[in-house]
N, C-alpha and C. Protein backbone atom coordinates (compact mmCIF):
# COMPACT_ATOMS: atom_id res chain seq x y z
N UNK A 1 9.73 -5.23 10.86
CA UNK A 1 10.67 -5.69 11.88
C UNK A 1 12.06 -5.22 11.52
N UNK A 2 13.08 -4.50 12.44
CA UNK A 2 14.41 -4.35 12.14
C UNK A 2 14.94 -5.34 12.14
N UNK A 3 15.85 -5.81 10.76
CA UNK A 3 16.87 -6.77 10.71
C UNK A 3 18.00 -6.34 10.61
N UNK A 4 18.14 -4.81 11.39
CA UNK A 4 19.62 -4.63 10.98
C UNK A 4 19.78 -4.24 9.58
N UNK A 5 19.61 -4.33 8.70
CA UNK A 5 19.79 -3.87 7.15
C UNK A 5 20.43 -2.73 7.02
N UNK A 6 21.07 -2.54 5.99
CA UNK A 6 21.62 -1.29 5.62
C UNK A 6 20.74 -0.08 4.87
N UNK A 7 20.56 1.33 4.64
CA UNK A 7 20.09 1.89 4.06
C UNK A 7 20.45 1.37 2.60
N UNK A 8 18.95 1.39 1.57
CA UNK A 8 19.32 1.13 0.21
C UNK A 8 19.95 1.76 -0.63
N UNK A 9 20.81 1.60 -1.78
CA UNK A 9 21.68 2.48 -2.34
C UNK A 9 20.74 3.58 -3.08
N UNK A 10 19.27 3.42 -3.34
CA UNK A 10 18.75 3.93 -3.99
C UNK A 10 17.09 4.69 -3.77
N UNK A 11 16.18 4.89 -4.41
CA UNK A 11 14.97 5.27 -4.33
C UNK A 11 14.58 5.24 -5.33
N UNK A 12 13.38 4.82 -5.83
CA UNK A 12 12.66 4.90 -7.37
C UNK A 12 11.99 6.22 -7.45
N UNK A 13 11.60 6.79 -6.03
CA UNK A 13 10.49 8.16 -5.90
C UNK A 13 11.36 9.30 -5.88
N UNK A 14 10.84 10.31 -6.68
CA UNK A 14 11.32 11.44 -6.10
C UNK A 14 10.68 12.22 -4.97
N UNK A 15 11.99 12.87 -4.16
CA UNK A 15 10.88 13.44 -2.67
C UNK A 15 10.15 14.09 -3.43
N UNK A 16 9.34 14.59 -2.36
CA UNK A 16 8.14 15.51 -2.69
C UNK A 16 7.29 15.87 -0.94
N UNK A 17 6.63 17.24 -0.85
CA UNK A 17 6.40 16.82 0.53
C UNK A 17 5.28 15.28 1.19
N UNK A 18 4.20 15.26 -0.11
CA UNK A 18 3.64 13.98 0.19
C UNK A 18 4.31 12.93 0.56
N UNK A 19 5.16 12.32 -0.32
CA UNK A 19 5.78 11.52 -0.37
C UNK A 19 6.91 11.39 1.13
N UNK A 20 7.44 12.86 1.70
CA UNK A 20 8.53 12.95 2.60
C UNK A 20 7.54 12.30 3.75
N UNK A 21 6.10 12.67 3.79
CA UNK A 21 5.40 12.43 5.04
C UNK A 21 5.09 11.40 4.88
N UNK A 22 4.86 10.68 4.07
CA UNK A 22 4.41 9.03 4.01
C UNK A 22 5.57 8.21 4.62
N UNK A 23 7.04 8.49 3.88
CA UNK A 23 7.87 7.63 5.00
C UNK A 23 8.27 7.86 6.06
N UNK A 24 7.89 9.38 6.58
CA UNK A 24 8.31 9.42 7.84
C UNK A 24 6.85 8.87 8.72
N UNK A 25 6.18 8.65 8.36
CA UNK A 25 5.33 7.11 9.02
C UNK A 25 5.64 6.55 9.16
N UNK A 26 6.04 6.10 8.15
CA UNK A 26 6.89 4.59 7.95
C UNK A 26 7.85 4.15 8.63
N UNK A 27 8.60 4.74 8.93
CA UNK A 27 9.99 5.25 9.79
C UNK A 27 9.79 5.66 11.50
N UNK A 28 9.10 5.86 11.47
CA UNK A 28 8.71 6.03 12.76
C UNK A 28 7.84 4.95 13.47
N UNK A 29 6.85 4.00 13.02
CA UNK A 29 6.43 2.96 13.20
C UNK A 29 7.08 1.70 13.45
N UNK A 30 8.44 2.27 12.25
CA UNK A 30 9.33 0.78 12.34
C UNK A 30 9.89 0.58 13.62
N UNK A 31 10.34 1.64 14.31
CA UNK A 31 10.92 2.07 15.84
C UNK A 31 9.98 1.17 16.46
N UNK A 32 8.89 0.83 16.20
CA UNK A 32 7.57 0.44 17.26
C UNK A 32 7.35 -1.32 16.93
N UNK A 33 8.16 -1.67 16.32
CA UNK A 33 7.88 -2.89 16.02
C UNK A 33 7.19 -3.25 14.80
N UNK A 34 7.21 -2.11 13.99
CA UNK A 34 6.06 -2.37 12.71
C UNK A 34 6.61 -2.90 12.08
N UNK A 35 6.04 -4.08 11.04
CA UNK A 35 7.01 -4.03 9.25
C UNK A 35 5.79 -3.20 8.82
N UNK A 36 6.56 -1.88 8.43
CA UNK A 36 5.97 -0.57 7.73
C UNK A 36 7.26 -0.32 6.98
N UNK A 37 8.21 -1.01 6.35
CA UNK A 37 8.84 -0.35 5.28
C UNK A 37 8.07 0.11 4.54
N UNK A 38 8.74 1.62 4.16
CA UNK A 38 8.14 2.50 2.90
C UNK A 38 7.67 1.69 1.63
N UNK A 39 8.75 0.71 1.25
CA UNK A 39 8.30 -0.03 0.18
C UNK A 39 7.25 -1.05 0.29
N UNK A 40 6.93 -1.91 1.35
CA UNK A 40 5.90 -2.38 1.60
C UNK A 40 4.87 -1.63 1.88
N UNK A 41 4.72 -0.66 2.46
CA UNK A 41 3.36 0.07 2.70
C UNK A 41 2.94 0.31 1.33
N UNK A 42 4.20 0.53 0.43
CA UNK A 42 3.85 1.59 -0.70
C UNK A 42 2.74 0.18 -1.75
N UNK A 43 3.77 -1.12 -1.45
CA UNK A 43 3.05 -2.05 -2.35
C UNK A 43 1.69 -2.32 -1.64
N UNK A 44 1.76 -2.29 -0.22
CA UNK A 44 -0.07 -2.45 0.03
C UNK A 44 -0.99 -1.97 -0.26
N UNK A 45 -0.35 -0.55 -0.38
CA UNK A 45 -1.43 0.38 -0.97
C UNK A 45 -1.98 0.29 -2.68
N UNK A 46 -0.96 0.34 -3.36
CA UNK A 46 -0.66 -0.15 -4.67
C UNK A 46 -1.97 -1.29 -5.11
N UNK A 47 -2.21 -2.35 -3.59
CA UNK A 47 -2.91 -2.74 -4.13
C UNK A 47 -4.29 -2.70 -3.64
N UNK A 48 -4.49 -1.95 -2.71
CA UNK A 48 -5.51 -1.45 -1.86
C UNK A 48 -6.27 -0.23 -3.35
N UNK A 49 -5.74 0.44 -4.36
CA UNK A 49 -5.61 1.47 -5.04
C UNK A 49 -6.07 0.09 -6.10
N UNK A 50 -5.53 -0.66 -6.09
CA UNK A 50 -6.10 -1.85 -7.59
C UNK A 50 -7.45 -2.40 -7.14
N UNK A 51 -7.73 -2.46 -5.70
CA UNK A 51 -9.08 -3.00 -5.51
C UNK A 51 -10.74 -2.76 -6.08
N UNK A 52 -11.25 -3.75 -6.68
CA UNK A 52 -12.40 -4.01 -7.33
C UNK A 52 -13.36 -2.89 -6.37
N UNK A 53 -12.95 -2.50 -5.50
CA UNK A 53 -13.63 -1.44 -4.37
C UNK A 53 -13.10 -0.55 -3.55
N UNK A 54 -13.91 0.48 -3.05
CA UNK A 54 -13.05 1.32 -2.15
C UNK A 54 -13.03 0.80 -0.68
N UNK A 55 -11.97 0.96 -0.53
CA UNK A 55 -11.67 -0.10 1.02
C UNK A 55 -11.29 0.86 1.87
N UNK A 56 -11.96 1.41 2.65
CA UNK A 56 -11.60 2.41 3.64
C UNK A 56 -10.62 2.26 4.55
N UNK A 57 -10.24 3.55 5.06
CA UNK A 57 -8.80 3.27 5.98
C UNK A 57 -9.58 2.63 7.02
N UNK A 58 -10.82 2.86 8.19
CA UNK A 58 -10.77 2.14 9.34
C UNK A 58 -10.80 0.62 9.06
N UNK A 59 -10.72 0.07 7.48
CA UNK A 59 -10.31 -1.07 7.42
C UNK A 59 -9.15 -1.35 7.21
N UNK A 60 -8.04 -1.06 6.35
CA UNK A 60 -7.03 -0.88 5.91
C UNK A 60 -6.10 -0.46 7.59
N UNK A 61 -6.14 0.53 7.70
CA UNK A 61 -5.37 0.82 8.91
C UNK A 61 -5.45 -0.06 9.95
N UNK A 62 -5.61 -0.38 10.63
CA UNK A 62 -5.48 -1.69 11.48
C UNK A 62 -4.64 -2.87 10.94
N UNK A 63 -4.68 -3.22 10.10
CA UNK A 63 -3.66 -4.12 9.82
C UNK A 63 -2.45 -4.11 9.01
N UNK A 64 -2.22 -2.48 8.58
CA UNK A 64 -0.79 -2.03 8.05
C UNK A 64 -0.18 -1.64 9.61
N UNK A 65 -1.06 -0.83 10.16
CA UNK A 65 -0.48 -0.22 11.30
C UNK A 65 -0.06 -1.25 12.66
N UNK A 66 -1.47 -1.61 12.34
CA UNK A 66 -1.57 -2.48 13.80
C UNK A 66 -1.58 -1.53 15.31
N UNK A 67 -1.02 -2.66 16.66
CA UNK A 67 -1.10 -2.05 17.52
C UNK A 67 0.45 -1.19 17.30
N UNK A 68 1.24 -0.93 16.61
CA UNK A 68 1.97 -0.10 16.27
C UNK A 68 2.08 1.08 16.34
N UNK A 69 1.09 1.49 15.35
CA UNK A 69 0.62 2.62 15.03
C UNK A 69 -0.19 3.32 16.28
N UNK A 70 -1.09 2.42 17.17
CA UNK A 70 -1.37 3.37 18.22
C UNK A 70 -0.45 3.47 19.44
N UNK A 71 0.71 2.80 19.32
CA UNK A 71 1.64 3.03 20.35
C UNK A 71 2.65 4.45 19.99
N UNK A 72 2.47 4.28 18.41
CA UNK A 72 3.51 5.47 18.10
C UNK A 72 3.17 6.68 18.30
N UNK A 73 1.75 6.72 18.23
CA UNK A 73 1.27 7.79 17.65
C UNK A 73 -0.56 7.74 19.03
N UNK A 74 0.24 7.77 19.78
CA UNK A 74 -1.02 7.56 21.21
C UNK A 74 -1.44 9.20 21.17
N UNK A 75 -0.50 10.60 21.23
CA UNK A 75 -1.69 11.50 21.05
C UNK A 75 -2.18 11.56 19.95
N UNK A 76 -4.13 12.04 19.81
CA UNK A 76 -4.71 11.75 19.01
C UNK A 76 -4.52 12.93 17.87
N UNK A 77 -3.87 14.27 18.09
CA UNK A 77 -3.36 14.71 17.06
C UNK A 77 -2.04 14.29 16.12
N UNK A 78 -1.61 13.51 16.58
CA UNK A 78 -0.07 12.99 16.27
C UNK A 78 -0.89 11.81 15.58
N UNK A 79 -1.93 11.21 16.01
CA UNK A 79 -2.64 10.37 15.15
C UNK A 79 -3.18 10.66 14.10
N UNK A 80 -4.02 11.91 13.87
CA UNK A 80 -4.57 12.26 12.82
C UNK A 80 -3.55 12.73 11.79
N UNK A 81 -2.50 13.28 11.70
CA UNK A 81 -1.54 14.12 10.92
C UNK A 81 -1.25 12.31 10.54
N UNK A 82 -0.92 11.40 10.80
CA UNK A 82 -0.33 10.57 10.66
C UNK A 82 -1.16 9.46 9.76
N UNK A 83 -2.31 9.49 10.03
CA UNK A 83 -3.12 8.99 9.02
C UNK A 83 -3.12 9.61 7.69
N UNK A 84 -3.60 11.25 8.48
CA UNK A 84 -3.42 11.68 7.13
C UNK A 84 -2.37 11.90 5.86
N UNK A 85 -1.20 11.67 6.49
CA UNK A 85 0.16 11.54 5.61
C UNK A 85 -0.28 10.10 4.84
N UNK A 86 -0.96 9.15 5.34
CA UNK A 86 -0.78 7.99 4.84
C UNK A 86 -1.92 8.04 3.76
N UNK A 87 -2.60 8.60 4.32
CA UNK A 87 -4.42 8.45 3.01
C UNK A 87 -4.13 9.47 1.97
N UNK A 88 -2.84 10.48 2.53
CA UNK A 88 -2.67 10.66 1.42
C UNK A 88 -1.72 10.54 -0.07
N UNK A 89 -1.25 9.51 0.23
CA UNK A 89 -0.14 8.90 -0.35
C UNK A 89 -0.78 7.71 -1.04
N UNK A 90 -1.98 7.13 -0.11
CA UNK A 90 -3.02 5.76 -0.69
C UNK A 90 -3.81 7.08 -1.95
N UNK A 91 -3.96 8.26 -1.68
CA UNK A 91 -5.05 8.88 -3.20
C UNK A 91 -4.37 9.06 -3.95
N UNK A 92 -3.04 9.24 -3.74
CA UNK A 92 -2.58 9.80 -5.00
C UNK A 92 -2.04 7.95 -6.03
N UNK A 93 -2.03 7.11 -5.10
CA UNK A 93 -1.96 5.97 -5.93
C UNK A 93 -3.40 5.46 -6.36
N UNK A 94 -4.28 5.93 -6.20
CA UNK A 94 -6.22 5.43 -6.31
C UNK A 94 -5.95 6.78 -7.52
N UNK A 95 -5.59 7.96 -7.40
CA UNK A 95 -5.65 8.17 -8.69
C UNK A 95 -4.97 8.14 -10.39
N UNK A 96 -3.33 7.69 -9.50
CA UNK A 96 -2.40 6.93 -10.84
C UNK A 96 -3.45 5.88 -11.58
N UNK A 97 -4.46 5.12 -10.86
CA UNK A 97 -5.00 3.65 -10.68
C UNK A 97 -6.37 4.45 -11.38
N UNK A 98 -6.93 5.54 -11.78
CA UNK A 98 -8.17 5.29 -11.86
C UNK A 98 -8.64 4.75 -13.14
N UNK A 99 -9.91 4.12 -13.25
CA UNK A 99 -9.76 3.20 -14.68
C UNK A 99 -10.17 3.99 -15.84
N UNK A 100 -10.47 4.46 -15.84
CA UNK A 100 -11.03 5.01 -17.01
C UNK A 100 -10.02 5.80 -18.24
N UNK A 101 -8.76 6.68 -17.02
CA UNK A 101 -8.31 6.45 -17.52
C UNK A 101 -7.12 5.93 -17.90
N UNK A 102 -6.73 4.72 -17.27
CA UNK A 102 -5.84 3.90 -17.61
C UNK A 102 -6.38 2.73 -18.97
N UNK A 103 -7.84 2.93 -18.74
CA UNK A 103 -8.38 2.25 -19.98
C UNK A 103 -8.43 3.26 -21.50
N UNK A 104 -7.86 4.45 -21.34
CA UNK A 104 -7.99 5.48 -22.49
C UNK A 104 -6.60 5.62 -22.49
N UNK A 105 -5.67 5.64 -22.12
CA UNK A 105 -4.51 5.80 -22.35
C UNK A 105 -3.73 4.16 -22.35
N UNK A 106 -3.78 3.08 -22.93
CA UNK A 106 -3.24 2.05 -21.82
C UNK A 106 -1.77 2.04 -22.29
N UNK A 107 -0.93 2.67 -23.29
CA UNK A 107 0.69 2.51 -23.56
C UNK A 107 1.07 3.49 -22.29
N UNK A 108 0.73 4.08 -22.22
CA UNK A 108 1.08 4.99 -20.94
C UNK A 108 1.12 4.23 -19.25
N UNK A 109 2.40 4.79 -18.64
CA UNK A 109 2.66 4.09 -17.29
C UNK A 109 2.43 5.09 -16.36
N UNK A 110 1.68 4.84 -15.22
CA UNK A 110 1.07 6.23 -14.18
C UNK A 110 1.81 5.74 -12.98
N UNK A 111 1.81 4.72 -12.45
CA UNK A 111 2.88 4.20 -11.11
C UNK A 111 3.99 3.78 -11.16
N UNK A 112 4.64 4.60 -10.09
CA UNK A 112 6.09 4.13 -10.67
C UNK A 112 6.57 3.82 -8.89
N UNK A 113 6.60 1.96 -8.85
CA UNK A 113 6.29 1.28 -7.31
C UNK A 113 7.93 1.80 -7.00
N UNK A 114 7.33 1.82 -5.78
CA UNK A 114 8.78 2.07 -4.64
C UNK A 114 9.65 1.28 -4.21
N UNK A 115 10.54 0.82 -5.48
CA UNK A 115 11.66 -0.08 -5.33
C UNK A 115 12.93 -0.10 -4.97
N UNK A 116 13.29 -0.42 -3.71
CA UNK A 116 14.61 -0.54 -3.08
C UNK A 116 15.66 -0.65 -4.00
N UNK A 117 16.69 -0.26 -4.14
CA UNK A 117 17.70 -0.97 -4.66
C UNK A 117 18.78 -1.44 -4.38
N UNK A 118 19.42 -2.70 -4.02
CA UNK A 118 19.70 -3.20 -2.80
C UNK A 118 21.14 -3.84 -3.92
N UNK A 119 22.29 -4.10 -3.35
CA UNK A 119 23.36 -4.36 -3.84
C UNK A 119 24.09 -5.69 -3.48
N UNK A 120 24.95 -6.58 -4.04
CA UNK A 120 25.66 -7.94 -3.03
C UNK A 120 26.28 -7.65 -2.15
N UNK A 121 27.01 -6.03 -2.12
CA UNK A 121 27.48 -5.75 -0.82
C UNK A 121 26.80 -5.76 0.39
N UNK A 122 25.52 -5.06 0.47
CA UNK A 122 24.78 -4.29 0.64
C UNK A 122 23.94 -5.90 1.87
N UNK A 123 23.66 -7.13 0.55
CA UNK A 123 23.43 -8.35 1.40
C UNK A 123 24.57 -9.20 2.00
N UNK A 124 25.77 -8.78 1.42
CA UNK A 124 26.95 -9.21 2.59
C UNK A 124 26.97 -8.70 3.81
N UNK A 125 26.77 -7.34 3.77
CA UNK A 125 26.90 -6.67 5.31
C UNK A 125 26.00 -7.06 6.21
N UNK A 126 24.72 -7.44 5.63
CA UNK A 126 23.87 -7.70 6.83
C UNK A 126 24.49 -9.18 6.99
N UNK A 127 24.72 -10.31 6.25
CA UNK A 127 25.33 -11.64 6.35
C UNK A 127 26.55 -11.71 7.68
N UNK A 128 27.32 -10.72 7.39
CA UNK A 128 28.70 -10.79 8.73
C UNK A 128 28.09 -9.91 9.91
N UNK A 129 26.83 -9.19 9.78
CA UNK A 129 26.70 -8.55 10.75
C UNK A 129 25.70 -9.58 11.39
N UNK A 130 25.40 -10.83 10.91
CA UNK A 130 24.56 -11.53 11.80
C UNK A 130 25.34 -12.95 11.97
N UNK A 131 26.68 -13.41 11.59
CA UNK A 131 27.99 -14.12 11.87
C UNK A 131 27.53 -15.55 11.10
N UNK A 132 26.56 -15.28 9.71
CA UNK A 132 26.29 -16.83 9.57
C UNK A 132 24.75 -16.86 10.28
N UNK A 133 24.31 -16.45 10.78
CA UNK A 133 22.53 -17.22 11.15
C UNK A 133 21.46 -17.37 10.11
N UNK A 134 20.94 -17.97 10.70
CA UNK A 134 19.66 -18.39 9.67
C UNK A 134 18.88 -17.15 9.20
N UNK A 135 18.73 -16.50 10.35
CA UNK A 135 17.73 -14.98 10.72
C UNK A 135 18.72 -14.18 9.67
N UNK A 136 20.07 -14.04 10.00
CA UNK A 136 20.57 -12.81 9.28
C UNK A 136 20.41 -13.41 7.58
N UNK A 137 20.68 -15.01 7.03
CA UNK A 137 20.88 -14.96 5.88
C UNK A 137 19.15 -15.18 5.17
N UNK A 138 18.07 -15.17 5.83
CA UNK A 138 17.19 -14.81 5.43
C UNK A 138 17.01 -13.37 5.21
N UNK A 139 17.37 -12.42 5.78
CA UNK A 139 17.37 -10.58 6.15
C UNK A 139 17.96 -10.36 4.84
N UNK A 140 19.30 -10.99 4.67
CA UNK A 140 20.15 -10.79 3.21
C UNK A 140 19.45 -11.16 2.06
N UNK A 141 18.14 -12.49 2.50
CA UNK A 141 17.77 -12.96 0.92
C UNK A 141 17.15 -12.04 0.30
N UNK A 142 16.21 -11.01 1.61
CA UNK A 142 14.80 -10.55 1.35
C UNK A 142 15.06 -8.90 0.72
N UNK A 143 16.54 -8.81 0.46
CA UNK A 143 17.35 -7.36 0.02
C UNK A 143 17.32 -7.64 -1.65
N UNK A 144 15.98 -7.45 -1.58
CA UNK A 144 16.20 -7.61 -3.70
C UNK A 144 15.11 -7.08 -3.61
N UNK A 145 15.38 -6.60 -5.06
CA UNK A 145 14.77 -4.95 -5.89
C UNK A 145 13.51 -5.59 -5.77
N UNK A 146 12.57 -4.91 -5.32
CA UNK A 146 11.03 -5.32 -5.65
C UNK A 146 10.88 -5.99 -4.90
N UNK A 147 11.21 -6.66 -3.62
CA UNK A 147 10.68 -7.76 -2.98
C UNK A 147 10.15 -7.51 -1.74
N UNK A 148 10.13 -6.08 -1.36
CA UNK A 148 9.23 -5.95 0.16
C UNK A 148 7.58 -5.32 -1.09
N UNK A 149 8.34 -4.72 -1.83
CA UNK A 149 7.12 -4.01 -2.24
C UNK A 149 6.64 -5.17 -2.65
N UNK A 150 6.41 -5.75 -3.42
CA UNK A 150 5.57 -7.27 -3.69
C UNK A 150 4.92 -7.94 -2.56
N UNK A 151 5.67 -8.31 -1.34
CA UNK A 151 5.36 -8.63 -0.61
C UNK A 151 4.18 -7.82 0.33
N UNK A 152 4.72 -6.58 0.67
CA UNK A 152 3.36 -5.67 0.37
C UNK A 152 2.25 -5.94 0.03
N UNK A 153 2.38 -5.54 -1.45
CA UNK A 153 1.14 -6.19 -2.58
C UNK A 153 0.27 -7.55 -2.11
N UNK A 154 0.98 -8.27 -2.30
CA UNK A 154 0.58 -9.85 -1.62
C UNK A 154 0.18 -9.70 -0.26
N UNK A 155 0.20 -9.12 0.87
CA UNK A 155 0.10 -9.23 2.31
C UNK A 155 -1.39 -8.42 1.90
N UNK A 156 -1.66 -7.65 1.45
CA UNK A 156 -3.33 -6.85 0.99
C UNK A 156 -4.13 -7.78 0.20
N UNK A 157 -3.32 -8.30 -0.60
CA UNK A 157 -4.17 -9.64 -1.32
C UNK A 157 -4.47 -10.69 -0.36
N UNK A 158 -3.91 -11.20 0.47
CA UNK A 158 -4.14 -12.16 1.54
C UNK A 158 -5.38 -11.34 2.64
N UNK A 159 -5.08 -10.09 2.92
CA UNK A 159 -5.64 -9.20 4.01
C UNK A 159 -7.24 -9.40 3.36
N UNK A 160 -7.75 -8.69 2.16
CA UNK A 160 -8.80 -8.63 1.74
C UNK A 160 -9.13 -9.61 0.66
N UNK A 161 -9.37 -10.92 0.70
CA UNK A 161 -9.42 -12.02 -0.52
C UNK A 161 -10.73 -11.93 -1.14
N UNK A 162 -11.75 -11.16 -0.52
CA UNK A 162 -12.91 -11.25 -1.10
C UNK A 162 -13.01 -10.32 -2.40
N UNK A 163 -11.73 -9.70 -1.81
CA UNK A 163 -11.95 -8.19 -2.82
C UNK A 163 -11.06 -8.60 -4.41
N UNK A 164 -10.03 -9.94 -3.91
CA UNK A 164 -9.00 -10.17 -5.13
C UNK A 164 -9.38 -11.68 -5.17
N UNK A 165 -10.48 -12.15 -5.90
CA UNK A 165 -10.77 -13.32 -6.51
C UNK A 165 -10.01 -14.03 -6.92
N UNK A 166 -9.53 -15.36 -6.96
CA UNK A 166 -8.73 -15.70 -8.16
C UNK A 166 -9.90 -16.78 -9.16
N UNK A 167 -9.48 -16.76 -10.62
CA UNK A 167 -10.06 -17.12 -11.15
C UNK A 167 -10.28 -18.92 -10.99
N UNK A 168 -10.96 -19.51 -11.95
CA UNK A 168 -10.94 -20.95 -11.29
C UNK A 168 -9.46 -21.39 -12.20
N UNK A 169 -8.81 -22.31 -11.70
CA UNK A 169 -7.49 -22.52 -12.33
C UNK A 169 -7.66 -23.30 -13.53
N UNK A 170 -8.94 -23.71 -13.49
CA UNK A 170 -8.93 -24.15 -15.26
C UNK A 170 -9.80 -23.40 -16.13
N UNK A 171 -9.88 -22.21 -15.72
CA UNK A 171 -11.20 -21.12 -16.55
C UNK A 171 -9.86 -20.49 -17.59
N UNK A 172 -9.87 -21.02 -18.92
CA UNK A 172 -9.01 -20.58 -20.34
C UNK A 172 -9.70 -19.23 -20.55
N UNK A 173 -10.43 -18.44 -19.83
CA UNK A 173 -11.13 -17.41 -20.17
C UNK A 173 -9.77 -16.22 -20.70
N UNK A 174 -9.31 -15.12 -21.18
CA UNK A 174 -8.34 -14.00 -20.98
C UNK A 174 -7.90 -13.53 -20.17
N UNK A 175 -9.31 -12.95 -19.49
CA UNK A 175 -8.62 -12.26 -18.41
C UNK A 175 -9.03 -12.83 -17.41
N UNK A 176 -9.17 -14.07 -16.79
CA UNK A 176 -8.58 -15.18 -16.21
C UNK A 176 -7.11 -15.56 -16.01
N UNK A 177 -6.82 -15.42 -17.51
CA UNK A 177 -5.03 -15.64 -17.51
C UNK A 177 -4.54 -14.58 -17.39
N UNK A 178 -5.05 -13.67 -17.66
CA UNK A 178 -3.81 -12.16 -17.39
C UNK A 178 -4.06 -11.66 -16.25
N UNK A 179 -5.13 -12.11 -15.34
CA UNK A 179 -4.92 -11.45 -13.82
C UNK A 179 -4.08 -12.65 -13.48
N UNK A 180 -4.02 -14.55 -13.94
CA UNK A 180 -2.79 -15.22 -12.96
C UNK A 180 -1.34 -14.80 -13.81
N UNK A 181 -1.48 -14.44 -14.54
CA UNK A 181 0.12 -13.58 -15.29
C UNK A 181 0.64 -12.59 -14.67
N UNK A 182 -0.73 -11.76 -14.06
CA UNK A 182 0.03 -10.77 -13.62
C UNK A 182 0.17 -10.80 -12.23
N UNK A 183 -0.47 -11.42 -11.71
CA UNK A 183 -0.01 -11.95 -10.18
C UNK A 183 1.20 -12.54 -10.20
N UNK A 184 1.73 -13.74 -11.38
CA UNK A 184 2.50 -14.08 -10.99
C UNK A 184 3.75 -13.62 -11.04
N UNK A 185 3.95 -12.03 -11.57
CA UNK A 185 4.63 -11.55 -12.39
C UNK A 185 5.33 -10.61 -10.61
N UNK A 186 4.07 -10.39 -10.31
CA UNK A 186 4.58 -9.67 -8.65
C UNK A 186 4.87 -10.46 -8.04
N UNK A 187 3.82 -11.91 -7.88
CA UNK A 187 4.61 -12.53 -6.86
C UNK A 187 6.30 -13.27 -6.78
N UNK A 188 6.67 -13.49 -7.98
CA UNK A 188 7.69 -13.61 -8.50
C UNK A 188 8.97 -12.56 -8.16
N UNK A 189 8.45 -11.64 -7.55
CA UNK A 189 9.63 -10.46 -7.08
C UNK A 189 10.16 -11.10 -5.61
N UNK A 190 9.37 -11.65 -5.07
CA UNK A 190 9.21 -12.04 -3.54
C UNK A 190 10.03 -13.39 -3.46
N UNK A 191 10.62 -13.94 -4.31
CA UNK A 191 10.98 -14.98 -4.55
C UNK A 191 12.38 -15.41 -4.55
N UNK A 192 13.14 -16.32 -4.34
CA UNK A 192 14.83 -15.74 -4.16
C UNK A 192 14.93 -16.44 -5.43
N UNK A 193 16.06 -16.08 -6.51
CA UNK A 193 16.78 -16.46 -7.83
C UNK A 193 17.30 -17.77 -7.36
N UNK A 194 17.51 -18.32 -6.01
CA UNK A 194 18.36 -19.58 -5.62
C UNK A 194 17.31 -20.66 -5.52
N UNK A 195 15.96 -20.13 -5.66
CA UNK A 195 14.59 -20.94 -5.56
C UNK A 195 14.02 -22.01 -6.97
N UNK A 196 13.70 -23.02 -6.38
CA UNK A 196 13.24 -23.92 -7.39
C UNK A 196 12.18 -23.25 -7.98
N UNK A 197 11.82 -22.82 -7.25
CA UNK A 197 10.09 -22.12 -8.09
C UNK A 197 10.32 -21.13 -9.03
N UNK A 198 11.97 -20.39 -8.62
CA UNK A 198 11.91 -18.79 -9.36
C UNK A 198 12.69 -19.34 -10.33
N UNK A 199 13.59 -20.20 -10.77
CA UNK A 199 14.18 -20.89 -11.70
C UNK A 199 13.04 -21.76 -12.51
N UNK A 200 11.24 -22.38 -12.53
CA UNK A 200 10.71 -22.54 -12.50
C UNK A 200 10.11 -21.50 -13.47
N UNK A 201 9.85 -20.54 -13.19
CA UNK A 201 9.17 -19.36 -13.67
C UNK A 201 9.79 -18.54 -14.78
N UNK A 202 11.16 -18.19 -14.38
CA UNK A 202 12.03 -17.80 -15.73
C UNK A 202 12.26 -18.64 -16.71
């Protein structure tokens, strides 16, 4: 959804042509009513790429895109180029992600998530450009580093739950606790610093 926002001061990615075609999806969808920020798509995928399975796009696509995506992109060649910018931006994170060898290398870091970097100016401007509203000073909260991409992440975890178990909340098992550590470690991006919960957590 456009809230008016300002461009971010920054990018974690370097272009590349993959990468140029993935947000100009992204960017072009948003025109259509999508929330397809680059950084959220990037975290859905992120975790579409962590899934216990391969989750195909005619599942996946429908609910990043939505009816969005076929409004943007109604001829069916303008459709296909457009998927394909996107599936291919989801392989190259399924192969940062593949296990074997992330389990043979594990000091080593292969993803490097697509984090905004967003400034107090940056959430002032959208603040006076919406005169004080509720809408604009929520738009301002949601301008922190990591927090569409998380949200992302989380919106695929909600999308496919069969695929991201959570453990039982009293199973002391390991990795029981280090998948709710590390959930809580993303979901915690999504969170405002002015929050009981995120003051809670630190």
């Amino acid at each position: 959804t456009d809230t008016g926002s300002p461009e971010p001061t920054d990018t974690a990615q370097p272009s590349d042509p993959t990468f140029d075609a993935f947000v100009q999806v992204c960017t072009t969808l948003t025109g259509f009513d999508g929330d397809t920020d680059p950084a959220f798509v990037d975290g859905y995928f992120v975790a579409l790429a962590a899934s216990r399975r391969f989750i195909d796009t005619d599942e996946w696509l429908p609910r990043v895109g939505g009816e969005a995506f076929e409004r943007a992109f109604a001829d069916p060649q303008d459709a296909a180029r457009a998927q394909g910018a996107w599936d291919a931006w989801l392989s190259r994170r399924r192969l940062e992600l593949e296990p074997e060898r992330l389990l043979d290398r594990p000091d080593e870091v292969f993803v490097s998530p697509l984090f905004d970097e967003w400034t107090d100016e940056d959430r002032e401007d959208v603040r006076r450009q919406g005169d004080g509203s509720e809408e604009a000073e929520q738009a301002a909260d949601a301008l922190r580093t990591g927090c569409l991409w998380a949200s992302g992440f989380m919106t695929c975890l909600e999308d496919f739950p069969d695929d991201w178990p959570e453990p039982d909340a009293a199973d002391p098992d390991d990795e029981a606790e280090g998948y709710r550590a590390m959930l809580q470690l993303i979901e915690c991006l999504t969170v405002s610093p002015q929050d009981d919960a995120y003051r809670q957590f630190v």
